[in-house]
Protein backbone atom coordinates (compact mmCIF):
# COMPACT_ATOMS: atom_id res chain seq x y z
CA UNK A 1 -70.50 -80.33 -157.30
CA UNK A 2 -67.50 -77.80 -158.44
CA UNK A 3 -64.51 -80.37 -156.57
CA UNK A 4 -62.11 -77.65 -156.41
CA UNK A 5 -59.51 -79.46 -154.04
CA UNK A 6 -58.83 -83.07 -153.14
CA UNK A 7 -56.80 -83.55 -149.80
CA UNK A 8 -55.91 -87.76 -151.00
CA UNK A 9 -55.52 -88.85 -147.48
CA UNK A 10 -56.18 -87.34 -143.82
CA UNK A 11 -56.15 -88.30 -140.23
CA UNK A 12 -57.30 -84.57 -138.80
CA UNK A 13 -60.68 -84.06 -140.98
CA UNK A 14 -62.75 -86.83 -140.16
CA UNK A 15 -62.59 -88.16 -136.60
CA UNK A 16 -62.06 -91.86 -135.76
CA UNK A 17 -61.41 -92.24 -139.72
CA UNK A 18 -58.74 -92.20 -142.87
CA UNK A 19 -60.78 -90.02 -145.12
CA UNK A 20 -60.35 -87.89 -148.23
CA UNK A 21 -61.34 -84.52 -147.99
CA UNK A 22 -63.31 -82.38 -150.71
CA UNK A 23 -62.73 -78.92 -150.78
CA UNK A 24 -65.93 -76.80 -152.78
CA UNK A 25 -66.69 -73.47 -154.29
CA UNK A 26 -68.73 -70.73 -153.36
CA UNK A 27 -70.22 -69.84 -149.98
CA UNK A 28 -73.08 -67.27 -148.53
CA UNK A 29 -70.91 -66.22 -145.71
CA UNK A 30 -67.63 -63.61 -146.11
CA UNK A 31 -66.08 -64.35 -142.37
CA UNK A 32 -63.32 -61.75 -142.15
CA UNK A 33 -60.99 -64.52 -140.99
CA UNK A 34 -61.14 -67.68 -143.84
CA UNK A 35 -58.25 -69.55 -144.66
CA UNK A 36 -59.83 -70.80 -147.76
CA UNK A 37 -60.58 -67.42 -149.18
CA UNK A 38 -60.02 -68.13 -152.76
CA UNK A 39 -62.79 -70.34 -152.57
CA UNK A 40 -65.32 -68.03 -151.58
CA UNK A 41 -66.39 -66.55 -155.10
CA UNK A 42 -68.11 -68.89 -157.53
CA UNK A 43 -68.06 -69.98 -159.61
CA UNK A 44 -64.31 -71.33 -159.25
CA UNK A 45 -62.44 -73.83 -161.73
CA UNK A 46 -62.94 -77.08 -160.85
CA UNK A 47 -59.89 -79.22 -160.32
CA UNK A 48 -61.40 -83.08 -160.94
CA UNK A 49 -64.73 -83.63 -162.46
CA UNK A 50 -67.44 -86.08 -160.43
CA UNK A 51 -66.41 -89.10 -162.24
CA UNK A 52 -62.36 -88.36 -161.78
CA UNK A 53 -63.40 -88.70 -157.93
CA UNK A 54 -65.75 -91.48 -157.68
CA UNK A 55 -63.08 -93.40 -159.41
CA UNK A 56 -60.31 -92.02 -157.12
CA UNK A 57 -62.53 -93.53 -154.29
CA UNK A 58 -63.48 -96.49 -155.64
CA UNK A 59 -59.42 -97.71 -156.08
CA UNK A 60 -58.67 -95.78 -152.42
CA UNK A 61 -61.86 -98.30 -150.75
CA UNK A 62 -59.20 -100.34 -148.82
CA UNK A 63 -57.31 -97.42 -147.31
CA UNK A 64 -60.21 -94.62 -146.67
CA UNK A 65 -63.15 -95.23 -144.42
CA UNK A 66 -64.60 -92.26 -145.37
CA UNK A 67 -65.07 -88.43 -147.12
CA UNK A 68 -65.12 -84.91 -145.38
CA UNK A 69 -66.81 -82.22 -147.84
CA UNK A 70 -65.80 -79.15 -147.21
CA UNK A 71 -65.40 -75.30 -148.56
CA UNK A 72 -65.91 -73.06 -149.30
CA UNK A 73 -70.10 -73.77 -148.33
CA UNK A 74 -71.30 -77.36 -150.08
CA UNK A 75 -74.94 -76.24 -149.51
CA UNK A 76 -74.06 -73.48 -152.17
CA UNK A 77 -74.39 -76.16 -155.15
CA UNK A 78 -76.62 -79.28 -155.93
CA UNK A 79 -75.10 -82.14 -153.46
CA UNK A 80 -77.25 -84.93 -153.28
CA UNK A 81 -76.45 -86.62 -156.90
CA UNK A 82 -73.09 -86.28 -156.19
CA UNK A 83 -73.28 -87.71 -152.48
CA UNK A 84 -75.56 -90.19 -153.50
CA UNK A 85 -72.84 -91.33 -155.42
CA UNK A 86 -70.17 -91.64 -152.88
CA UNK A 87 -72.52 -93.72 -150.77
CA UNK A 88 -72.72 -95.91 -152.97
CA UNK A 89 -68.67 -96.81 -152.98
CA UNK A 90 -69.52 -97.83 -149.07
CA UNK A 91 -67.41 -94.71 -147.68
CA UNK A 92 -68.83 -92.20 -144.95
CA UNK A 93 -69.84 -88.62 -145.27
CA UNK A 94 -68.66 -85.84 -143.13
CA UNK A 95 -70.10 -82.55 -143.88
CA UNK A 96 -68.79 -79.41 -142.83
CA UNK A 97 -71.60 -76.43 -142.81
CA UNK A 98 -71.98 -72.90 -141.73
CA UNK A 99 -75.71 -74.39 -141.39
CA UNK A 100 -76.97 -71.23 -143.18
CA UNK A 101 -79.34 -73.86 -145.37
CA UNK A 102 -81.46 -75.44 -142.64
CA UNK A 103 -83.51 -76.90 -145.32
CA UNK A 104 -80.55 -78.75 -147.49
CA UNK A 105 -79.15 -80.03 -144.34
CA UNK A 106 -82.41 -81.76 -143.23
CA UNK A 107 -83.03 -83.26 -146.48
CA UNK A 108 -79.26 -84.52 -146.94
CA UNK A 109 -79.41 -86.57 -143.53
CA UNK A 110 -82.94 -87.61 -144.14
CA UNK A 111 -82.21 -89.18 -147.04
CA UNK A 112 -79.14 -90.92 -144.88
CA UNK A 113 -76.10 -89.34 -147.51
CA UNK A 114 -74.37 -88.29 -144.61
CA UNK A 115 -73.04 -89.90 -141.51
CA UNK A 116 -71.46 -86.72 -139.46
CA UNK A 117 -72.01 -82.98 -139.33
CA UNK A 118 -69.46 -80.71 -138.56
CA UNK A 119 -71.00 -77.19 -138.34
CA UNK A 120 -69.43 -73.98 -137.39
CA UNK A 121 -70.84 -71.65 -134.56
CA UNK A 122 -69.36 -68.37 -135.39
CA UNK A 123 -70.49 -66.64 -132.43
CA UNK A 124 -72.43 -65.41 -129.66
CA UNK A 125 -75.79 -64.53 -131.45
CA UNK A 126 -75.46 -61.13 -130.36
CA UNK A 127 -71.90 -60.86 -132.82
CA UNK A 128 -72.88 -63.60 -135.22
CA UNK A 129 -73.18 -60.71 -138.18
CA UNK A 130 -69.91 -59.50 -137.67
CA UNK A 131 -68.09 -62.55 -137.57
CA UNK A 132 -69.80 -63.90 -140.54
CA UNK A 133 -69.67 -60.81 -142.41
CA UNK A 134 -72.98 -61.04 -143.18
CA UNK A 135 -74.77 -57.34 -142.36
CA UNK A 136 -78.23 -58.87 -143.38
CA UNK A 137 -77.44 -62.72 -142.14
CA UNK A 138 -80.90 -64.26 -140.91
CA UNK A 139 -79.78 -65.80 -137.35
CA UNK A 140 -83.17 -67.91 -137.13
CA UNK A 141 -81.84 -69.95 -140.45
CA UNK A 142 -78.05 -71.03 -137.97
CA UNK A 143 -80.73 -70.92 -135.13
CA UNK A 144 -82.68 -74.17 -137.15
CA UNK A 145 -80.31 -76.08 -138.30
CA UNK A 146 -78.91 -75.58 -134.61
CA UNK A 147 -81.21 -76.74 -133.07
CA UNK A 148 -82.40 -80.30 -135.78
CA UNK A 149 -78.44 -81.17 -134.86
CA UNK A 150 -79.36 -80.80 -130.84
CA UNK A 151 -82.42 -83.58 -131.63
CA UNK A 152 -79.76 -85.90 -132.05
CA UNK A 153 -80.67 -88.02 -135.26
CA UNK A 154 -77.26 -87.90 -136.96
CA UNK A 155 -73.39 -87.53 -135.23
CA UNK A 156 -72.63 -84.32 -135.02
CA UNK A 157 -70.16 -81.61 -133.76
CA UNK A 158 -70.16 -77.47 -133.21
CA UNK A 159 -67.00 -75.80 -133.36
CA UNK A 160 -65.45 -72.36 -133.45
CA UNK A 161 -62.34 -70.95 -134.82
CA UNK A 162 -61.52 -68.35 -132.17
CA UNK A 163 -60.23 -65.19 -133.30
CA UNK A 164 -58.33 -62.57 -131.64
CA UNK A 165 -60.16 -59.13 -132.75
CA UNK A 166 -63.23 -61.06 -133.12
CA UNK A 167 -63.82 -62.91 -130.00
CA UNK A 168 -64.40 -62.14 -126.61
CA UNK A 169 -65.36 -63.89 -123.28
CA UNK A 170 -68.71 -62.40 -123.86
CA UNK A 171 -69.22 -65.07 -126.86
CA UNK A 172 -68.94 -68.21 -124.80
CA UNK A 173 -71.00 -66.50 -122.13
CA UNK A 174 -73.81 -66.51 -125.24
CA UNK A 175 -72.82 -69.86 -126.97
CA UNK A 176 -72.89 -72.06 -124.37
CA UNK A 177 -76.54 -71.56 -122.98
CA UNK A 178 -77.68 -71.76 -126.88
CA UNK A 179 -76.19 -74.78 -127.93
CA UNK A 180 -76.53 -76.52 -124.05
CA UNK A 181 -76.89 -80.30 -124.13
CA UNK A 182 -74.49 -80.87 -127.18
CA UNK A 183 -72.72 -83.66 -127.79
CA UNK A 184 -69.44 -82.47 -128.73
CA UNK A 185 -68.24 -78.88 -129.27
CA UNK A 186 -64.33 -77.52 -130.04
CA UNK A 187 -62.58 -74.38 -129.97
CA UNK A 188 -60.36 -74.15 -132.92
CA UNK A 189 -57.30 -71.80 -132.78
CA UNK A 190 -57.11 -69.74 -135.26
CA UNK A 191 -53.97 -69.56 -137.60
CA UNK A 192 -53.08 -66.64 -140.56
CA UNK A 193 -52.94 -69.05 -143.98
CA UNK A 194 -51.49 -66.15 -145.67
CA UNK A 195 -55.25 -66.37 -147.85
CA UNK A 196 -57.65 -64.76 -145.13
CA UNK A 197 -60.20 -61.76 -146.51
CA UNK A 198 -58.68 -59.99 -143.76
CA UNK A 199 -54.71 -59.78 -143.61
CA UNK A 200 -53.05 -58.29 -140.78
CA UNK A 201 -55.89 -57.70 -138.68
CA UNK A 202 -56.14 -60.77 -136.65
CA UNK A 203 -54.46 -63.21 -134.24
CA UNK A 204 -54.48 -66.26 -132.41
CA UNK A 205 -55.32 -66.27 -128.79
CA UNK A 206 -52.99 -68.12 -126.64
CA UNK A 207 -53.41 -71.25 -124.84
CA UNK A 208 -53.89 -70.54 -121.56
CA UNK A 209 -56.91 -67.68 -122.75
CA UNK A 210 -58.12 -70.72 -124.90
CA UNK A 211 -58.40 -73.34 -121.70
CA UNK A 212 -60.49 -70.23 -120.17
CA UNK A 213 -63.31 -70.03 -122.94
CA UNK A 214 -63.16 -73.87 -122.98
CA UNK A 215 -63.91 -73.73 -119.37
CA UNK A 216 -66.64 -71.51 -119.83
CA UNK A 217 -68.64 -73.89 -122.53
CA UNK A 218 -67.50 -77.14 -120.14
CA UNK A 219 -70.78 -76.49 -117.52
CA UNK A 220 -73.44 -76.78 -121.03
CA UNK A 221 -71.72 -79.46 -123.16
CA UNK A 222 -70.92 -82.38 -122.94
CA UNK A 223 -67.45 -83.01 -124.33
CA UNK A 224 -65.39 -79.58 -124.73
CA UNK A 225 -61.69 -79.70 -126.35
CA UNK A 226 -59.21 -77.45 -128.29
CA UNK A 227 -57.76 -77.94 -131.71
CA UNK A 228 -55.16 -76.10 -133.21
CA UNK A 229 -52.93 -76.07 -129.78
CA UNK A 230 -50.29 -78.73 -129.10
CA UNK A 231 -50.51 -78.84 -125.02
């Protein structure tokens, strides 16, 4: 795994748990709007080598509970050794994924390396190229590893990072009916890191448009909530 950042200690990334978070290189998708841009091109200088980290977490196993990998895309680069490993110091995984590897993502959680899946819904289907910025992006590979989360065999959340320029009521109209029966889904505002592909082109919606798409998705979830707002 190229470990590229190491956030020591979070609240935010993991919910219900301390946790470390892992930040990886490389990813397959070029979303107009990522705050973690220099990321995106592998490969990228890593910044602690796999046995720098296990030992980090082995002398952090009283304070964290667990580990949120993140990107960049981890199913970009060989993750089981390396997850295998971090079992093994009695932490929990969280994975975040753009879920673009249907067939990684099976295989991690059926081998039981990882406890929770955060994966990010983009779009509406109809927009999902766009907002990835992938011209030639194959939806039935998000549309599988959509639907093995729905099944229900490991904790999971959908989220997406809500993008004036990007986004429309129109999206919600198409996301909620596709992911209907989840568990848990968030809208995420999103916020300019001064890193994004895209400067200058985008902006945050505000709250009270927010609470409106959240309503929308609230009649085919579940559990519905915004991040990224203080109410």
């Amino acid at each position: 795994m190229n470990i590229c950042g190491l956030q020591k200690t979070t609240l935010l990334d993991y919910p219900g748990r301390v946790a470390a978070t892992l930040f990886t290189g490389g990813c397959n998708f070029r979303c107009p709007f990522c705050h973690n841009s220099e990321l995106l091109e592998g490969p990228v200088e890593a910044a602690y080598s796999e046995e720098e980290l296990i030992a980090f977490l082995r002398k952090r196993k009283g304070i964290l509970e667990g580990v949120c990998i993140t990107g960049g895309e981890l199913h970009c680069v060989p993750t089981w050794r390396i997850l295998s490993k971090i079992r093994e110091t009695g932490l929990a995984v969280k994975l975040d994924t753009n879920g673009y590897k249907p067939e990684v993502l099976k295989d991690l959680c059926q081998k039981g390396l990882v406890d929770y899946v955060a994966m990010d819904i983009k779009a509406s289907k109809e927009n999902y190229k766009k907002v990835a910025g992938v011209p030639d992006l194959k939806m039935e590979r998000v549309e599988e590893s959509v639907e093995f989360l729905l099944q229900g065999g490991i904790p999971y959340e959908f989220r997406t990072t809500v993008v004036r320029g990007l986004h429309t009521s129109r999206d919600f109209d198409g996301i909620g009916p596709w992911i209907q029966g989840c568990s848990q889904y968030y809208l995420q505002c999103f916020s300019d890191s001064g890193q994004i592909l895209a400067p200058g082109l985008y902006s945050a919606f505000t709250k009270d448009e927010m609470l409106g798409f959240a309503g929308q998705m609230r009649p085919f979830v579940k559990k519905t909530a915004l991040r990224g707002i203080d109410y």
